[in-house]
N, C-alpha and C. Protein backbone atom coordinates (compact mmCIF):
# COMPACT_ATOMS: atom_id res chain seq x y z
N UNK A 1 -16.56 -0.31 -49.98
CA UNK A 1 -16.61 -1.41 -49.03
C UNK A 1 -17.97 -1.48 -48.36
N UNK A 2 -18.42 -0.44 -48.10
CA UNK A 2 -19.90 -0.26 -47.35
C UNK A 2 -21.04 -0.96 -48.08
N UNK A 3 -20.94 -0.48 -49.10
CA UNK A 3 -21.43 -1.25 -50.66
C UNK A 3 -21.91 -2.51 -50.61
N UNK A 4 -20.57 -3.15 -50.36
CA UNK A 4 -20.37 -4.30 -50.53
C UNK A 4 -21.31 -5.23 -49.72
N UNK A 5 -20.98 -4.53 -48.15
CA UNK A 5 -21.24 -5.20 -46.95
C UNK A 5 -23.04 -5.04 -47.01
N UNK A 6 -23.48 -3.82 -47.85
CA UNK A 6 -24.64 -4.28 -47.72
C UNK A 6 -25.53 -5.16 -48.77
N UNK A 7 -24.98 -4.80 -49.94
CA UNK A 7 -25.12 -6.13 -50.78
C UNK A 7 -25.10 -7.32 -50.38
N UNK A 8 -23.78 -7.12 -49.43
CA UNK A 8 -23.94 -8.99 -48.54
C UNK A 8 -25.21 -9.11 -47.60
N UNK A 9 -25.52 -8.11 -46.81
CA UNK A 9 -26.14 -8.23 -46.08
C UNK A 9 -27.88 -8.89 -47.04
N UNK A 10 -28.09 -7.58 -48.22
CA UNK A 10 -29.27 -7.54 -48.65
C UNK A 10 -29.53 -8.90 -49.34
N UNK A 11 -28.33 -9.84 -50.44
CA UNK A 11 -28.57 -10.63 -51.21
C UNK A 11 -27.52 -12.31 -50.35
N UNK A 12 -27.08 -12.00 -49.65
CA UNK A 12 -26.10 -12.98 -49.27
C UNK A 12 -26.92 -14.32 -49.28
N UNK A 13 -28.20 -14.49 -48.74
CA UNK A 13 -28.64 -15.31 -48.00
C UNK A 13 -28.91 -16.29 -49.91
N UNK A 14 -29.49 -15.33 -50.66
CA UNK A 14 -30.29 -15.46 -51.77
C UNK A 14 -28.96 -16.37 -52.44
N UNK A 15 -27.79 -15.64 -52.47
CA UNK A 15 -26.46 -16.02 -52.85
C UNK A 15 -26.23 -17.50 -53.06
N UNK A 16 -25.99 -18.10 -51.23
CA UNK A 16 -25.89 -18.59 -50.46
C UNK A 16 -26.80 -19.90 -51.35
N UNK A 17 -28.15 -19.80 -51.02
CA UNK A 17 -29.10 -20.97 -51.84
C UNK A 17 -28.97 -21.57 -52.97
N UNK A 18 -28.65 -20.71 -53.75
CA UNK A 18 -28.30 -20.81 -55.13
C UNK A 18 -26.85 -21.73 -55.09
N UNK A 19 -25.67 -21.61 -54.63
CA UNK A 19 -24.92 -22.28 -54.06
C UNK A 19 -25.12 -23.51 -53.89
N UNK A 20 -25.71 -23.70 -52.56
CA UNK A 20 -25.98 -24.90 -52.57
C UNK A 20 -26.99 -25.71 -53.17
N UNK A 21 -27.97 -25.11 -53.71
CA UNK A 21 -28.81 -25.86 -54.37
C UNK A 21 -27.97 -26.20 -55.78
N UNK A 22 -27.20 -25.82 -56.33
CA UNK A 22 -26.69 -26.07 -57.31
C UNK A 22 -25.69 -27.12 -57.30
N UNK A 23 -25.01 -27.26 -56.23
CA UNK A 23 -24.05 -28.00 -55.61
C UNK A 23 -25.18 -29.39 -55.78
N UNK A 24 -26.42 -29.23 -54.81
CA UNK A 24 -26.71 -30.74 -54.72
C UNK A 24 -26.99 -31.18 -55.89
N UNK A 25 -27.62 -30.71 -56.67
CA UNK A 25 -28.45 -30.55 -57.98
C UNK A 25 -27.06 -31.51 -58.92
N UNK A 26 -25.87 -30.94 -58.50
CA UNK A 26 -25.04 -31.31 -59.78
C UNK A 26 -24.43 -32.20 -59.19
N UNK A 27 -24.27 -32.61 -58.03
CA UNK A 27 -23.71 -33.95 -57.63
C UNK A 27 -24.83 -35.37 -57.40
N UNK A 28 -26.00 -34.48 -57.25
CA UNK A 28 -26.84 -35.75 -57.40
C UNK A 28 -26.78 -36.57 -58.83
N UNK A 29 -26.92 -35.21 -59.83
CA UNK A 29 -27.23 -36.06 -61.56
C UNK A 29 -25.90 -36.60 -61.83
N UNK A 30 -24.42 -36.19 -61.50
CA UNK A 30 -23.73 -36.66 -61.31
C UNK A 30 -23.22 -38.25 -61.01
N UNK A 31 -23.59 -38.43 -59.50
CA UNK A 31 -24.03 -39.40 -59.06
C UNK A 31 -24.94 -40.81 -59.50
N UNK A 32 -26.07 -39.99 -60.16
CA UNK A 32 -27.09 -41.00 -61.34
C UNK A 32 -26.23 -41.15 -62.32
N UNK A 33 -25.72 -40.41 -62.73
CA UNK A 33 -24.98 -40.92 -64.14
C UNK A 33 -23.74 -41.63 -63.94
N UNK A 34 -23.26 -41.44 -63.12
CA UNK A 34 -22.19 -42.71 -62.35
C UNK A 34 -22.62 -43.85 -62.16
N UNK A 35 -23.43 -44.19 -61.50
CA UNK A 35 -24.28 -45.24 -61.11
C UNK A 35 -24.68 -46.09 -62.01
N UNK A 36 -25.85 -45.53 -63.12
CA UNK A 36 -26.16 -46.32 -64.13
C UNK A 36 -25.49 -46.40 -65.31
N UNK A 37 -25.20 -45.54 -65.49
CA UNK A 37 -24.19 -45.67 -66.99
C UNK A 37 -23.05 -46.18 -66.60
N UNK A 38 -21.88 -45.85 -65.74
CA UNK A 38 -20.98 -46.23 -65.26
C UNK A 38 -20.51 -47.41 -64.63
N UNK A 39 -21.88 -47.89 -63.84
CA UNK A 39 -21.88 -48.74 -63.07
C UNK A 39 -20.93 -48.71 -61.92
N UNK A 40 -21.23 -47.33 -61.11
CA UNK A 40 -19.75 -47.21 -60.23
C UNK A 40 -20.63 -45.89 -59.19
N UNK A 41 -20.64 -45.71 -58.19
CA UNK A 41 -20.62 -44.49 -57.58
C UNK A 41 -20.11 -44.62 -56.47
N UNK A 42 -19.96 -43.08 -55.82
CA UNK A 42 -18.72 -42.49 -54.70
C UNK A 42 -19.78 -42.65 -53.54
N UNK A 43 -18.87 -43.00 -52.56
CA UNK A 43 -19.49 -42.95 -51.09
C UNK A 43 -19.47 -41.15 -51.12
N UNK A 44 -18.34 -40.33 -51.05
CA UNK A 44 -18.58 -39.07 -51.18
C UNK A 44 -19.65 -38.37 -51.47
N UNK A 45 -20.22 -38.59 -52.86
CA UNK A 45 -21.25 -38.02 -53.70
C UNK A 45 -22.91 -37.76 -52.78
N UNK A 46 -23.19 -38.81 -51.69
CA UNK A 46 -24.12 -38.53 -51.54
C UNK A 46 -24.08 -37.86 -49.83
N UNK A 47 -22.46 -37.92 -49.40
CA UNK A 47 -22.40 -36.88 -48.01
C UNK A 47 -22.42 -35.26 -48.65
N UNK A 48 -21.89 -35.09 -50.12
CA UNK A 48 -21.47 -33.83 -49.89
C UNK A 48 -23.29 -33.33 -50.19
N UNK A 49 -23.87 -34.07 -51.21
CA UNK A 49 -25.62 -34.02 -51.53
C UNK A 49 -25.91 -33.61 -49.97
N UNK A 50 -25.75 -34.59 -48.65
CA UNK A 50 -26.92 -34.74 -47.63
C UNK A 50 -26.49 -32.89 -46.60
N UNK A 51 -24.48 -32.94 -46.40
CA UNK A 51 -24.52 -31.50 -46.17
C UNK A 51 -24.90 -30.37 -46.99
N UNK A 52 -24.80 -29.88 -47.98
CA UNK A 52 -25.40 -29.24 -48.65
C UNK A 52 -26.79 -28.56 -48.58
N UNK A 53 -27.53 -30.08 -48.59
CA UNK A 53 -28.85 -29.56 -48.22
C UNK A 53 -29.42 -29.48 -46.75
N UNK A 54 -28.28 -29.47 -45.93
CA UNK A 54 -28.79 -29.46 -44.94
C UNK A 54 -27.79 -27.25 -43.96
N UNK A 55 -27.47 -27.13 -45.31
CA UNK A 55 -26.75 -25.83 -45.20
C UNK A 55 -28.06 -25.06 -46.19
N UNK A 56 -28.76 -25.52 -47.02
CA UNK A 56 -29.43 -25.07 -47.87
C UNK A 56 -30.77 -25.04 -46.96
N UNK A 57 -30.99 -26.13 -45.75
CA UNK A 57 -32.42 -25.39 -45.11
C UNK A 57 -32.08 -24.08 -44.30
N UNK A 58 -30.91 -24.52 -43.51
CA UNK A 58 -30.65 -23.71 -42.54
C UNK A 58 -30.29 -22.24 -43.01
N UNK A 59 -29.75 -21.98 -44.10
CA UNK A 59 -29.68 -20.63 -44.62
C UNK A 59 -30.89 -19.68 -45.42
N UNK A 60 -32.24 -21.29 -45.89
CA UNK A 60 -33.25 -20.50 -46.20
C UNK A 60 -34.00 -19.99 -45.29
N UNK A 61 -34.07 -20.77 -43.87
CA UNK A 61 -34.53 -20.32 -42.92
C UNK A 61 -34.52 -19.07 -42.38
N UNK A 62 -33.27 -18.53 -42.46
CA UNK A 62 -32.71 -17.27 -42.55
C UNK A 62 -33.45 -15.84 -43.21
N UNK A 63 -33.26 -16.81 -44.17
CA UNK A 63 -33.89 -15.18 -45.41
C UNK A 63 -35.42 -15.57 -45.34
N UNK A 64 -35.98 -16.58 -44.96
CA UNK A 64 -37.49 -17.00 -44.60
C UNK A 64 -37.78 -15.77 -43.40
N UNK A 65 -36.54 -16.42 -42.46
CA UNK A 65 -36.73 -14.96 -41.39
C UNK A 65 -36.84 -13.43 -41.73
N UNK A 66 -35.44 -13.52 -42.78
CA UNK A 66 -35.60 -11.91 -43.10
C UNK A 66 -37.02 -11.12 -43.68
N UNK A 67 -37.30 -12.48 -44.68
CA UNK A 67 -38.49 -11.87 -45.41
C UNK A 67 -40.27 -11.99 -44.85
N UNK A 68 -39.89 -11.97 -43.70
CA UNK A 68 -40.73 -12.89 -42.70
C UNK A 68 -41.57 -13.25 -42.99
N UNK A 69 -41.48 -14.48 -43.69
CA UNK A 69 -42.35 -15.24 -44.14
C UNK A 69 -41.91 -17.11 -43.57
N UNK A 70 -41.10 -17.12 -42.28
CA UNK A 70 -40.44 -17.83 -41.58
C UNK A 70 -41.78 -18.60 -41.12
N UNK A 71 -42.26 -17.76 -39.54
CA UNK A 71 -43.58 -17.74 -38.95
C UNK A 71 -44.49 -17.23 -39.30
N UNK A 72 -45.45 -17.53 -39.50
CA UNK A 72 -46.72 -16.53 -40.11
C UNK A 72 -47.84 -17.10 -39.42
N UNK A 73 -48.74 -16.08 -39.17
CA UNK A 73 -50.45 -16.29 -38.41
C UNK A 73 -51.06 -16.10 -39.54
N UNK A 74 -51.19 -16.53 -40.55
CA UNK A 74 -52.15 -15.84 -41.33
C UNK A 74 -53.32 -15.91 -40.98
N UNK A 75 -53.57 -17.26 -40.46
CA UNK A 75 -55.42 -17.42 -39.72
C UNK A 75 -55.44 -16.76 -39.15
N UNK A 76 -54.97 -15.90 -38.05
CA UNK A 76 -55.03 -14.93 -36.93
C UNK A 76 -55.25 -13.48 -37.62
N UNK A 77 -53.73 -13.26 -38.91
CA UNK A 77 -54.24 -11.99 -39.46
C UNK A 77 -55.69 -11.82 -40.03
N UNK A 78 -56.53 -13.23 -40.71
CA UNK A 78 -57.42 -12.56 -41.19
C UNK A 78 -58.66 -12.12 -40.07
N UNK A 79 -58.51 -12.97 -39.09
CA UNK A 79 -59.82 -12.71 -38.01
C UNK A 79 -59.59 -11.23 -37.29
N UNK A 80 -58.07 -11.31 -36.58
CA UNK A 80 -58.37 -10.21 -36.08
C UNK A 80 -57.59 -8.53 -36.67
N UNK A 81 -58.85 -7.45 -36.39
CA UNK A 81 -58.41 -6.38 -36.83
C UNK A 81 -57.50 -6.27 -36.93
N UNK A 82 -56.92 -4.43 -37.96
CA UNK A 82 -55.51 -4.32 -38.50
C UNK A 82 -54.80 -3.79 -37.13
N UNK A 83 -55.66 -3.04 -36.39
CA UNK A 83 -54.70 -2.37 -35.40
C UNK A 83 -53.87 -3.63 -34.14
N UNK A 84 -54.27 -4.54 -34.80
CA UNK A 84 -53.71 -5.82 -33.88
C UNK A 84 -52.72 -6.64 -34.72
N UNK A 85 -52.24 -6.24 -36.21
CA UNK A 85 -51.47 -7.20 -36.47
C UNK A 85 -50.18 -6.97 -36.29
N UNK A 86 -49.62 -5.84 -35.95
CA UNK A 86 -48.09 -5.50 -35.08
C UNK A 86 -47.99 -6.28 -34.11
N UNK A 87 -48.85 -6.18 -33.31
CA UNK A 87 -48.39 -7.56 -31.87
C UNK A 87 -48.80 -8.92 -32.34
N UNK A 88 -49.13 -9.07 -33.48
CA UNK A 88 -48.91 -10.58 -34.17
C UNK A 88 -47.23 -10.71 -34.42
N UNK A 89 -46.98 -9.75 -35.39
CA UNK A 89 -45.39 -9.60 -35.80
C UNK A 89 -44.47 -9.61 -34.75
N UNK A 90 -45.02 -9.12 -33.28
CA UNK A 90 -43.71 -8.52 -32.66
C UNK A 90 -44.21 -10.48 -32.00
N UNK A 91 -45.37 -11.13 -31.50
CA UNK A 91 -45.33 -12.17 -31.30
C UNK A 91 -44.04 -13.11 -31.97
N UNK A 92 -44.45 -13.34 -33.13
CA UNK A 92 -43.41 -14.18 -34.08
C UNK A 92 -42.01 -13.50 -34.05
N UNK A 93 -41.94 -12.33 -33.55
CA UNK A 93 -40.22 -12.24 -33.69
C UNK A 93 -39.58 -12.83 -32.03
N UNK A 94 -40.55 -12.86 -31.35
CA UNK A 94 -40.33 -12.97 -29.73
C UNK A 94 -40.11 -14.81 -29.73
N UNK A 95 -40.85 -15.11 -30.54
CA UNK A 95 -40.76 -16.81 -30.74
C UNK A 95 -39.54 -17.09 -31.64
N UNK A 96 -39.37 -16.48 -32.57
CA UNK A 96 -37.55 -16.61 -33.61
C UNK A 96 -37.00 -16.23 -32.37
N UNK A 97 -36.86 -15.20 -31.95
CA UNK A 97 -35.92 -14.78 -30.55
C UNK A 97 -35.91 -15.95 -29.77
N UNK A 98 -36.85 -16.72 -29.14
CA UNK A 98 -36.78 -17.44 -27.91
C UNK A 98 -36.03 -18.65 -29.07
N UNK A 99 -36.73 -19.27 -30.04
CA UNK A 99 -36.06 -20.37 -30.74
C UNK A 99 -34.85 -20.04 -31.12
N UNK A 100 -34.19 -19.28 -31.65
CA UNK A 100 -32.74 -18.79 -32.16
C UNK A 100 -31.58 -19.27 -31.08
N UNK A 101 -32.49 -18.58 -29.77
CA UNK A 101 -31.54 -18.67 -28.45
C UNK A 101 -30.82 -20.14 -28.36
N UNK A 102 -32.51 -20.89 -27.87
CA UNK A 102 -32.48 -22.47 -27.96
C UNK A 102 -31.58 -23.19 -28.87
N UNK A 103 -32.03 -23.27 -29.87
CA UNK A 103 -31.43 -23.79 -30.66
C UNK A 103 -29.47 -23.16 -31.12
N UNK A 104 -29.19 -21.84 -31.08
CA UNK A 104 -27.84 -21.69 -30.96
C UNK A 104 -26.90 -22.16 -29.72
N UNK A 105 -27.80 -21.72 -28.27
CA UNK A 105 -27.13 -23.00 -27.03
C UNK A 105 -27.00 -24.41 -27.52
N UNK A 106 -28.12 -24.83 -27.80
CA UNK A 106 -27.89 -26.63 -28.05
C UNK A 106 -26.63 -27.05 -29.29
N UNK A 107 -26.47 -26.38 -30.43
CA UNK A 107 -25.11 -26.43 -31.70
C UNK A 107 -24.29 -26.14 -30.72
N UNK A 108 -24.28 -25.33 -29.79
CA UNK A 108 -22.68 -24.63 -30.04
C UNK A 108 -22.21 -26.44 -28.84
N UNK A 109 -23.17 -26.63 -28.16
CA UNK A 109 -23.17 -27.55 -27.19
C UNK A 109 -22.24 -28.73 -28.05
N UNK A 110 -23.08 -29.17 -29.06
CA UNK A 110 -23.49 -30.05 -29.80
C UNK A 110 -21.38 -29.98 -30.71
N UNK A 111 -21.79 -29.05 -31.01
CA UNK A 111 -20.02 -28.66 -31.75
C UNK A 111 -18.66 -29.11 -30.67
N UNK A 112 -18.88 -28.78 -29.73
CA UNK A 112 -18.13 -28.72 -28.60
C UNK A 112 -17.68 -30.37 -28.49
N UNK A 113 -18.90 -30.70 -28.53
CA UNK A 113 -18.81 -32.28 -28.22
C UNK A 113 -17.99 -32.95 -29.16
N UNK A 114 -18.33 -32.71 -30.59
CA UNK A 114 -17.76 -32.95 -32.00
C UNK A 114 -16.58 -32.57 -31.74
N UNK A 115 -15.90 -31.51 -31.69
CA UNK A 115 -14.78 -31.51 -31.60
C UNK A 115 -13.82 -31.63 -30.53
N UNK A 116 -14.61 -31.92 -29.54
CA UNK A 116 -14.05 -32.90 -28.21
C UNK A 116 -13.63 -34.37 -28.72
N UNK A 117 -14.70 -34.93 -29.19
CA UNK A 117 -14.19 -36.79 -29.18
C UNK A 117 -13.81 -36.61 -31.09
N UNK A 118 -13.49 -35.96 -31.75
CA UNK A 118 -13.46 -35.88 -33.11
C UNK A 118 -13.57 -36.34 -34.09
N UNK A 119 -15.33 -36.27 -34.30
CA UNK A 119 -16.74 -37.59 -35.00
C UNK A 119 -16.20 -36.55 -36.10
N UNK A 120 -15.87 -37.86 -36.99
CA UNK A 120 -15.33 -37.24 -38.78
C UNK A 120 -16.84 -37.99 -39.59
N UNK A 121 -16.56 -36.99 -40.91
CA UNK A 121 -18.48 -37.62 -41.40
C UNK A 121 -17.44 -38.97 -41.83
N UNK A 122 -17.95 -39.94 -42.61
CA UNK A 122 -17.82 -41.58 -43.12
C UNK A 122 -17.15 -40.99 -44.26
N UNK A 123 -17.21 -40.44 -45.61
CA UNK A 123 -17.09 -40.21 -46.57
C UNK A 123 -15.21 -39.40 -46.96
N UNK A 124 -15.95 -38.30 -46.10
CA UNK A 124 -15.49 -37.09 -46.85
C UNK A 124 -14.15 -36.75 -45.65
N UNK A 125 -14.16 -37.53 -44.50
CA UNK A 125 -13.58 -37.59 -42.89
C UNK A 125 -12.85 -36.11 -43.13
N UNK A 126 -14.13 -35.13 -42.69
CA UNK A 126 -13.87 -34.25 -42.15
C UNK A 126 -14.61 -33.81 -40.46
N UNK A 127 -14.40 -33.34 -39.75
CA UNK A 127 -14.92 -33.06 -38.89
C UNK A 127 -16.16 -32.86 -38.86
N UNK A 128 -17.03 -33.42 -38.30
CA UNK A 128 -18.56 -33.40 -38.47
C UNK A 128 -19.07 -31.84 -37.41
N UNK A 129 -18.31 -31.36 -37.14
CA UNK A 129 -18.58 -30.21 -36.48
C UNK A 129 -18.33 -28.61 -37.39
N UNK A 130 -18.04 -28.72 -38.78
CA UNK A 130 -18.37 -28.45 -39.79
C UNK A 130 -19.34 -28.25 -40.08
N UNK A 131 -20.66 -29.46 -40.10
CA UNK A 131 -21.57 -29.67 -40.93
C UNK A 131 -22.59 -29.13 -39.98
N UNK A 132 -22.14 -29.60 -38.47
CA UNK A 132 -22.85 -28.70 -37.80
C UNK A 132 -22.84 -27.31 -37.26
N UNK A 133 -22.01 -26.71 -37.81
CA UNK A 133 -22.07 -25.02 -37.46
C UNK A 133 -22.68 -24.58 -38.57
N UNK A 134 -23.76 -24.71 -39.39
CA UNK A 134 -24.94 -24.25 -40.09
C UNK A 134 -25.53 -23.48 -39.20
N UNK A 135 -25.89 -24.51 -38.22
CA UNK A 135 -26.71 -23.89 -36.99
C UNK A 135 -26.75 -23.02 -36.33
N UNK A 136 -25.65 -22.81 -35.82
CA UNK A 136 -25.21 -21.33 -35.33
C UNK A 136 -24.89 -20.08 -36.22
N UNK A 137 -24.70 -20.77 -36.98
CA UNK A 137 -23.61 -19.63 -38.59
C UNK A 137 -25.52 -19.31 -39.34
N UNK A 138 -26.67 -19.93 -38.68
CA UNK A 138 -27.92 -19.66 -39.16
C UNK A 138 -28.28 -19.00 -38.16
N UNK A 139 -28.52 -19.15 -36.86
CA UNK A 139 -29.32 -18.16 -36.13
C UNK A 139 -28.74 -16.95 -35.89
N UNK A 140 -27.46 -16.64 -36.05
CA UNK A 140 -26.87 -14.85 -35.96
C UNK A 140 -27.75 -14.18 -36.39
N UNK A 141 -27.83 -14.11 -37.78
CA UNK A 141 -28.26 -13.36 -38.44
C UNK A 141 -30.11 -13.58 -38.38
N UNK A 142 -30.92 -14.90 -37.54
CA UNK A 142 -32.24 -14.78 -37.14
C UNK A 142 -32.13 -14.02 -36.01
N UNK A 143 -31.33 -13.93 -34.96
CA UNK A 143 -31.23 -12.88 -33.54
C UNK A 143 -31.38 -12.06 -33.90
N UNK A 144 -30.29 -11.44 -35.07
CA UNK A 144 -30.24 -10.35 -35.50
C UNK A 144 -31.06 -9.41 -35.58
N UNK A 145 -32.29 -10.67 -36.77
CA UNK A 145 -32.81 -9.45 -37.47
C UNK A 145 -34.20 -9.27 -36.43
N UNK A 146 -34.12 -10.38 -35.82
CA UNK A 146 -34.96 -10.54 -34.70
C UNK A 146 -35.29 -9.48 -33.53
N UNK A 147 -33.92 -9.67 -33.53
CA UNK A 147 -34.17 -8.26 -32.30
C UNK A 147 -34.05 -6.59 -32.88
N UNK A 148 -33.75 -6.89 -34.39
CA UNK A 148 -33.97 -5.53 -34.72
C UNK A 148 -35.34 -4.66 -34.66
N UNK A 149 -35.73 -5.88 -34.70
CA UNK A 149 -37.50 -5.63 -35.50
C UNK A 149 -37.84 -5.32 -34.22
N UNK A 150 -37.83 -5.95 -32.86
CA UNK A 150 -38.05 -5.35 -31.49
C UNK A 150 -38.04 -4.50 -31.59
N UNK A 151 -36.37 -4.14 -31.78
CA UNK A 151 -36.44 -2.82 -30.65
C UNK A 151 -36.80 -1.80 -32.06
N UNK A 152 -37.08 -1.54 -33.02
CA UNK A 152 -37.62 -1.16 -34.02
C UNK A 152 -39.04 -0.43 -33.45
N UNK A 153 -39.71 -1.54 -33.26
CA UNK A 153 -40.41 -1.56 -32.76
C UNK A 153 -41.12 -0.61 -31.37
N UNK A 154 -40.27 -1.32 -30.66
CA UNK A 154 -40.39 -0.41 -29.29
C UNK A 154 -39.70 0.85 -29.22
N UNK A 155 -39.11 1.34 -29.87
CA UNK A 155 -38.27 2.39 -30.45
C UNK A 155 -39.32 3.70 -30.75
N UNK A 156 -40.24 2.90 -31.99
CA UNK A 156 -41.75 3.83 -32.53
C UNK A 156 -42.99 4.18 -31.44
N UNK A 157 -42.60 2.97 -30.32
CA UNK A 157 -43.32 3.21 -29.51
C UNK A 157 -43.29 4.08 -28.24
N UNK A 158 -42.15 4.16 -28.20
CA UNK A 158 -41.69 5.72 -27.10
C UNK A 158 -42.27 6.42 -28.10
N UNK A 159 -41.65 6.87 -28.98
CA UNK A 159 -42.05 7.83 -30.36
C UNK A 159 -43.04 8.33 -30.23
N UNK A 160 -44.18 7.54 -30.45
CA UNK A 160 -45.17 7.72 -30.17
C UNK A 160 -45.69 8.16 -29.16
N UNK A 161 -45.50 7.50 -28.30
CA UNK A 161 -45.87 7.99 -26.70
C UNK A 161 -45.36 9.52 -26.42
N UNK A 162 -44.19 9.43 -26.57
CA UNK A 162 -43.43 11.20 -26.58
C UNK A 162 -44.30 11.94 -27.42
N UNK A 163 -44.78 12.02 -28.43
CA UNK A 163 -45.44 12.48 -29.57
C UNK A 163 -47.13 12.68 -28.83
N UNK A 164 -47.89 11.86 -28.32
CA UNK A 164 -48.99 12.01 -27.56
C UNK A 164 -49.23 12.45 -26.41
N UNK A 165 -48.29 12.28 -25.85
CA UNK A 165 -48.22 12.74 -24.08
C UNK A 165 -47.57 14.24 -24.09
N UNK A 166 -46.18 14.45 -24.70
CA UNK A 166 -45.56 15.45 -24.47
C UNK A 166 -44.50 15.23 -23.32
N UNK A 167 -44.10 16.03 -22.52
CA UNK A 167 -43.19 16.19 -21.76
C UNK A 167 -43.20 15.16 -20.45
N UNK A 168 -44.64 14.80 -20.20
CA UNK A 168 -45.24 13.73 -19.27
C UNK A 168 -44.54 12.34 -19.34
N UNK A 169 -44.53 12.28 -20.57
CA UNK A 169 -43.94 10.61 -21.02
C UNK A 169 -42.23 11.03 -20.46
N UNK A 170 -41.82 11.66 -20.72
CA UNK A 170 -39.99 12.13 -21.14
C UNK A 170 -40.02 11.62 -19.21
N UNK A 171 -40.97 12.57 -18.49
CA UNK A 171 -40.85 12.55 -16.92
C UNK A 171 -41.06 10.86 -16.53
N UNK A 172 -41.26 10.25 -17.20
CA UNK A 172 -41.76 8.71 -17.03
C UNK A 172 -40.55 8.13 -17.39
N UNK A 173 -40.16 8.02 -18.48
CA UNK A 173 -38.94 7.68 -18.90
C UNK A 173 -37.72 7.90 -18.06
N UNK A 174 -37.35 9.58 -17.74
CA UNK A 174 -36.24 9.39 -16.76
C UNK A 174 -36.64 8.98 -15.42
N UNK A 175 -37.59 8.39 -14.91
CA UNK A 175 -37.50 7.53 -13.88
C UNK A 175 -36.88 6.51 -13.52
């Protein structure tokens, strides 16, 4: 089971894309071939296309995060020295952190509302508060890995400090 969970963890996101990109991929040509050959297409065909890909940004965003290649300075990494590009990284995780926040308050807001007055999509009349929990069901796992990398981070940096100072730092700490 442990296995499993980290397989999900390690490939889920990768999973996940493939999914939906395949989904739109085959309801769009779908769709074309209804259309012109057929002379006929579904109001359906192009809601389940527009959620899809709109589950397909929000989950690449994700593994964009994981692989952090989400935010990037690269102009910044090349100017300034190496001993400065950790507080570039811990920068960009502090900005996913502050955006994750934002943006998971405003969905869950946003959901609430949806399933307060109960806005169904046109097509497919399902609850449009569905289509919007991408959003939230996307930033968990950006907090996540977000704040792992922090305290990761600041973690190496006692470490360190304990490691250079000695017993001095430990007397700082239990203060």
């Amino acid at each position: 089971m442990r296995s499993l969970l980290k397989a999900v963890d390690r490939d889920g996101e990768r999973y996940l894309m493939l999914v939906f990109y395949c989904t739109i991929v085959f309801v769009i040509v779908a769709e074309v071939i209804r259309r012109f050959a057929l002379n006929y297409s579904s109001l359906w065909g192009e809601e389940v296309a527009r959620y899809a890909f709109i589950y397909l940004g929000w989950v690449g965003a994700s593994y964009a995060v994981k692989q952090r290649a989400h935010i990037r300075f690269d102009i910044a990494l090349q100017v300034l020295p190496k001993r400065l590009h950790g507080y570039i990284y811990i920068f960009g995780d502090i900005v996913t952190l502050v955006f994750a926040c934002f943006a998971l308050y405003w969905s869950v807001h946003t959901i609430g509302t949806l399933l307060e007055f109960e806005a169904k999509s046109y097509a497919l009349r399902i609850n449009k508060a569905w289509f919007e929990a991408a959003v939230p069901l996307d930033q968990e796992p950006e907090l996540r890995m977000a704040g792992e990398r922090i305290l990761a981070v600041l973690r190496k940096a006692c470490e360190t400090l304990i490691a250079t100072t000695g017993d001095a730092a430990l007397d700082l700490l239990r203060q």
